[in-house]
Protein backbone atom coordinates (compact mmCIF):
# COMPACT_ATOMS: atom_id res chain seq x y z
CA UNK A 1 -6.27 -27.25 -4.52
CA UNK A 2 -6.22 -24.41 -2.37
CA UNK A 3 -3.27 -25.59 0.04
CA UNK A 4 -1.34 -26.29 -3.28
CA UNK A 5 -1.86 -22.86 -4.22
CA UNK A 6 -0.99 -21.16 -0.98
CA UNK A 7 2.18 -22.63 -1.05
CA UNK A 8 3.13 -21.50 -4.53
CA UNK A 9 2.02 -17.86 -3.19
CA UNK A 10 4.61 -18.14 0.09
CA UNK A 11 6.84 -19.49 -1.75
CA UNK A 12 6.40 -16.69 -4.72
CA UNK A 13 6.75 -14.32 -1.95
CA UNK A 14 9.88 -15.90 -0.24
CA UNK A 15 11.75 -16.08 -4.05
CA UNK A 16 11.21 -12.67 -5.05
CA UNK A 17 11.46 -10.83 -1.52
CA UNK A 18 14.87 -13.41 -0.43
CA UNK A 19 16.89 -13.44 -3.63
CA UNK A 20 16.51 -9.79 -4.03
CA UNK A 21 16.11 -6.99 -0.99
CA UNK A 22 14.14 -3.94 -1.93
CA UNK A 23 13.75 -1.00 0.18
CA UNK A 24 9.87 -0.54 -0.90
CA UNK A 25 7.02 0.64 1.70
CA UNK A 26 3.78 -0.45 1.69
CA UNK A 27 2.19 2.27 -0.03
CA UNK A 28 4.39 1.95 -3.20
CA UNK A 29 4.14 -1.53 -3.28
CA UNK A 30 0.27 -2.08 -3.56
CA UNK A 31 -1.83 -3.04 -6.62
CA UNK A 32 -4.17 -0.48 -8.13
CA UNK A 33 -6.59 -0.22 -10.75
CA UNK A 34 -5.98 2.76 -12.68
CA UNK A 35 -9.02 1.81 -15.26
CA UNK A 36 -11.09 -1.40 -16.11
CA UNK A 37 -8.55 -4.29 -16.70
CA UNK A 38 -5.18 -1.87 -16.18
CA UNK A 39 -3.34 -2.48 -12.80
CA UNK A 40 0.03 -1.08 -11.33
CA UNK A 41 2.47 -2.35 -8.27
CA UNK A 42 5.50 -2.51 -6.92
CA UNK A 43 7.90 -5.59 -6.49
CA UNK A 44 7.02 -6.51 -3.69
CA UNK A 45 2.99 -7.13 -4.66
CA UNK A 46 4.28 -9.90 -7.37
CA UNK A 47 3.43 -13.18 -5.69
CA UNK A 48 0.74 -16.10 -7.30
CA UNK A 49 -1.63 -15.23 -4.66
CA UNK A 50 -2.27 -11.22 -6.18
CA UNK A 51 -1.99 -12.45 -9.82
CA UNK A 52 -4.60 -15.08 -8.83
CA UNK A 53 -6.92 -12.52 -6.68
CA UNK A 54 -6.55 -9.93 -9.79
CA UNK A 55 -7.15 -12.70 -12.20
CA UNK A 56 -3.79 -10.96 -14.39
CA UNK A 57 -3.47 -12.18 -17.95
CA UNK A 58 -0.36 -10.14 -18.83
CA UNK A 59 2.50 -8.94 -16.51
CA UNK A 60 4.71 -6.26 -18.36
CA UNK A 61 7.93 -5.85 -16.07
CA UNK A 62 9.43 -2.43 -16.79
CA UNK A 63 12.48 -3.02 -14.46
CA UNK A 64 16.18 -4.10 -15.09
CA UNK A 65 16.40 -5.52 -11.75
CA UNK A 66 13.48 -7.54 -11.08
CA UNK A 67 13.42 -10.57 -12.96
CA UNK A 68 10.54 -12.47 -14.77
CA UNK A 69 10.15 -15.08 -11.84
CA UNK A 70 8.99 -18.33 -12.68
CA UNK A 71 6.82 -18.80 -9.04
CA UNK A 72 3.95 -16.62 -10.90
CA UNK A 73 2.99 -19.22 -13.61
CA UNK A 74 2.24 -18.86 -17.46
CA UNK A 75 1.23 -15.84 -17.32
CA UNK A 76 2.03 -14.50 -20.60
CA UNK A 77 4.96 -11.66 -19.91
CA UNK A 78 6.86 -8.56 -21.51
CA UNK A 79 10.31 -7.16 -19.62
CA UNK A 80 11.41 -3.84 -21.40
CA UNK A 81 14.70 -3.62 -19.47
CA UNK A 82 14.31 -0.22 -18.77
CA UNK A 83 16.46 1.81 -15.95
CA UNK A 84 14.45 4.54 -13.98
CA UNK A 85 17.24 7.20 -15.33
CA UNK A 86 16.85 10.56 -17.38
CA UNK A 87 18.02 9.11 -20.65
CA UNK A 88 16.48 5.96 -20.80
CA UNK A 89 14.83 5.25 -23.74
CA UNK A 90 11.15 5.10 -22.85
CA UNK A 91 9.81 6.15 -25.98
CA UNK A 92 10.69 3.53 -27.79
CA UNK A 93 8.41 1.07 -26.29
CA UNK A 94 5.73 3.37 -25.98
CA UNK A 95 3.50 2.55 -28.62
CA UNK A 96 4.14 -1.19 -28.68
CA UNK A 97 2.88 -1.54 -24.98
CA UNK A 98 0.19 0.69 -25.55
CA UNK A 99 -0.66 -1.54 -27.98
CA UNK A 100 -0.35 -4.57 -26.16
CA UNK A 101 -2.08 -3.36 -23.29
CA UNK A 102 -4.85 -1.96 -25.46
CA UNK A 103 -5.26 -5.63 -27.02
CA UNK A 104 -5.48 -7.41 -24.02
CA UNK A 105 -7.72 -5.16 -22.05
CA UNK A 106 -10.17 -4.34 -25.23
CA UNK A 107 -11.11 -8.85 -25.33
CA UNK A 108 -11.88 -8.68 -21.36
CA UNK A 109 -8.55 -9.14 -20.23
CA UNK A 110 -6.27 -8.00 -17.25
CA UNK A 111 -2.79 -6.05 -17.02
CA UNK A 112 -0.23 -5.12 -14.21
CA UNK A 113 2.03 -3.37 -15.42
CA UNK A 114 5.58 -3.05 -12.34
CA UNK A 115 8.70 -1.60 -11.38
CA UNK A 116 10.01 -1.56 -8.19
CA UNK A 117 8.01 1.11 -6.49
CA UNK A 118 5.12 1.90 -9.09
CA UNK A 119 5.92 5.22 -8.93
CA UNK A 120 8.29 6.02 -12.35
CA UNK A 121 8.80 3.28 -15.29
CA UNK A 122 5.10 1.25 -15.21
CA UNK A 123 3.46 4.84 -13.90
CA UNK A 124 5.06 6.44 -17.60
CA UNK A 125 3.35 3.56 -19.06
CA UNK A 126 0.08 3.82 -18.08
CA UNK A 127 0.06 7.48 -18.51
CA UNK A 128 1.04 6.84 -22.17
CA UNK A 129 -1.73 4.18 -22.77
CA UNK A 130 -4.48 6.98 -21.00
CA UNK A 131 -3.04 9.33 -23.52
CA UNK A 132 -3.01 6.75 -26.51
CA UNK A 133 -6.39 4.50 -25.59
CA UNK A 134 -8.43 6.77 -23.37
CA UNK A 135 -8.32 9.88 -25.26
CA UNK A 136 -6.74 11.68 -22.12
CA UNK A 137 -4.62 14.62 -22.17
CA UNK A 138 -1.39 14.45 -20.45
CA UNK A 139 -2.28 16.44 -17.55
CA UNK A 140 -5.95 14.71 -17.27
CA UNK A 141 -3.84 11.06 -17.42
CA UNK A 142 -1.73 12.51 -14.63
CA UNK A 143 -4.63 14.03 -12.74
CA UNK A 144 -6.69 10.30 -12.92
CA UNK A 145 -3.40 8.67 -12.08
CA UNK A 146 -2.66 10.66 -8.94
CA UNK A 147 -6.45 10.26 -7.68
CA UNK A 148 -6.08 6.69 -8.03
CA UNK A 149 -2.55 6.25 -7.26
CA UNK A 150 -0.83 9.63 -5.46
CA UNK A 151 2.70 8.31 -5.69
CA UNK A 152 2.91 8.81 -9.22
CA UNK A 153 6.44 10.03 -9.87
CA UNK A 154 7.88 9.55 -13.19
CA UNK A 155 11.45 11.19 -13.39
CA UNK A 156 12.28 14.36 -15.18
CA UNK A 157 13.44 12.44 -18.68
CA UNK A 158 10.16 10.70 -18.68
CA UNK A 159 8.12 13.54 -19.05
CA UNK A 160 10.14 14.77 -22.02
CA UNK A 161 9.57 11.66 -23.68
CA UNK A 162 5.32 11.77 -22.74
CA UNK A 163 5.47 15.30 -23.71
CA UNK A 164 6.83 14.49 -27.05
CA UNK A 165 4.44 11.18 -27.05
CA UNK A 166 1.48 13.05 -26.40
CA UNK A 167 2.40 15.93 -28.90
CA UNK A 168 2.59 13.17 -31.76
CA UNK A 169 -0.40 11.06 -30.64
CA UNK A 170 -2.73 14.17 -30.44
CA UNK A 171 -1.03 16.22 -32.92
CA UNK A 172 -1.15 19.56 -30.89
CA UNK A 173 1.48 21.64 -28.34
CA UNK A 174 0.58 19.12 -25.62
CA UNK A 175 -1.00 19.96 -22.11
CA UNK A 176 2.39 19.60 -20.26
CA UNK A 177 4.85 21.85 -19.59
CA UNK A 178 8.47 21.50 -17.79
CA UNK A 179 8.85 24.44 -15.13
CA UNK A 180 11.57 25.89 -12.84
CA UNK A 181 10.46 25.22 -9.19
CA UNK A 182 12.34 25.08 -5.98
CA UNK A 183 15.39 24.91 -8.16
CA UNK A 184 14.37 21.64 -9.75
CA UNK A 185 13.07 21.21 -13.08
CA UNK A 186 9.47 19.63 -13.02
CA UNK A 187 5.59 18.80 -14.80
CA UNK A 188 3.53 21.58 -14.12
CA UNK A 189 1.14 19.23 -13.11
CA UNK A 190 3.29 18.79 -10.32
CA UNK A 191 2.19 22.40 -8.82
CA UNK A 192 -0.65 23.98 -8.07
CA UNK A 193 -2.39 27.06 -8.52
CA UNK A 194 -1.06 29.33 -6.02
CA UNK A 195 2.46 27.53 -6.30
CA UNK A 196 2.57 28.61 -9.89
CA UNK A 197 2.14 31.99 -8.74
CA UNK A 198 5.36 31.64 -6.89
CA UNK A 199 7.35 31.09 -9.47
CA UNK A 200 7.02 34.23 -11.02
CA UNK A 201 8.08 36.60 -7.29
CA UNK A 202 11.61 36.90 -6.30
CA UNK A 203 13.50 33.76 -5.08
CA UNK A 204 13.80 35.18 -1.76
CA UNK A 205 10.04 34.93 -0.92
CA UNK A 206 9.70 31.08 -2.53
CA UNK A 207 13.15 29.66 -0.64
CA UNK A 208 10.07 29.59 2.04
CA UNK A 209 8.30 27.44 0.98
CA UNK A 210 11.17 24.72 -0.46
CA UNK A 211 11.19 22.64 2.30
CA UNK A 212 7.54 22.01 1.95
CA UNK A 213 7.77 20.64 -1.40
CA UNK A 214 10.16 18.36 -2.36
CA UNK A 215 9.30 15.57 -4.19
CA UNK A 216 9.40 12.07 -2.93
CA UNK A 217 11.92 9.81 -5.21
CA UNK A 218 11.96 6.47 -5.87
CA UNK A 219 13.43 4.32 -3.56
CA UNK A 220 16.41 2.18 -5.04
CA UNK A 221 16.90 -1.43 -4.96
CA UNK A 222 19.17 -3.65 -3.63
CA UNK A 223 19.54 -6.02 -6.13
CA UNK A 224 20.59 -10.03 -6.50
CA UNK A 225 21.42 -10.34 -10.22
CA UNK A 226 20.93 -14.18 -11.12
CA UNK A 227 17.30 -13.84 -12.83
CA UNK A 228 17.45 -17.77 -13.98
CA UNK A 229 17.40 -18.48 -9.74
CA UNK A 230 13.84 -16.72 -9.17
């Protein structure tokens, strides 16, 4: 039994990481537990031997470009074909993945949710389900995230559409607020105390500091499009 399965993991691990090269590191590709029975990766974590370690029961695949591959089993599946762009429609699928997730963990059960780094689409998802599940604020979702999991990135249209998710789920002004900083437009969850203080003395004292704090983007894949191969 055990060389049978080893050989479905390489194998796994040769179809996903052969048919389709992605520029991921280490660090964004590795499984973490961001509560009891609610995991998040990159691509390059999805092989039979992590779904077997983590004991998965549901794999929800936020990505265009990764495919559902076939080398990880029966294990029951959800792609939301979403792009890690400004206007992608995230909200839509909000609720119904909260609520999936929410099912599934709540009977003793175990989710990863992936992109291709596990720092934008599947982090936006999990922040949503802390908000929606966990009774969480925004910010505190964010702030558990980012101890858990500090590359925790979602891009700038994501956070309108939490902002406007956590605003209907809680019914209040929401904990989240976009700010100007080092000429980008960001959470202000994103910044801390002192760095907020910045914001408000003349652009000549915080061009400083810019170099210090840019934000660390996704890295893009490089992508082999026949998903019926992997």
């Amino acid at each position: 039994m055990s060389k049978s399965i080893n050989l479905k993991s390489n194998l796994c691990s040769e179809s996903m990481v052969s048919k389709m090269l992605f520029r991921v590191n280490a660090e964004y590709a590795q499984i973490t537990e961001i509560i009891d029975g609610l995991y998040i990766c990159g691509v390059t974590s999805l092989n039979a031997e992590n779904m077997e370690k983590y004991n998965i029961s549901l794999i929800i695949n936020a990505t265009t470009e990764v495919p559902n591959a076939r080398c990880l089993g029966a294990i029951p599946r959800a792609k939301l074909w979403l792009e890690d762009i400004p206007n992608a429609d995230l909200y839509s699928h909000l609720h119904t993945q909260c609520d999936q997730i929410e099912e599934v963990v709540s009977q003793g059960g175990k989710v990863l949710v992936h992109c291709v780094a596990g720092v934008s689409r599947s982090a936006s998802l999990c922040l949503a389900f802390l908000v929606k599940y966990r009774n969480m604020s925004l910010r505190d979702a964010y702030r558990h995230m980012a101890s858990r999991r500090p590359l925790v990135r979602p891009n700038i249209g994501f956070w309108r559409q939490l902002i406007s998710f956590e605003q209907e789920v809680t019914k209040s002004i929401g904990s989240v607020r976009l700010v100007h900083f080092d000429d980008q437009l960001v959470p202000d969850v994103y910044i801390s105390s002192d760095e907020k203080e910045t914001t408000s003395k003349p652009k000549r004292l915080q061009s400083r500091s810019s170099k210090t704090h840019k934000f660390m983007p996704a890295l893009e894949p490089v992508v082999e499009a026949v998903e019926a191969a992997a």
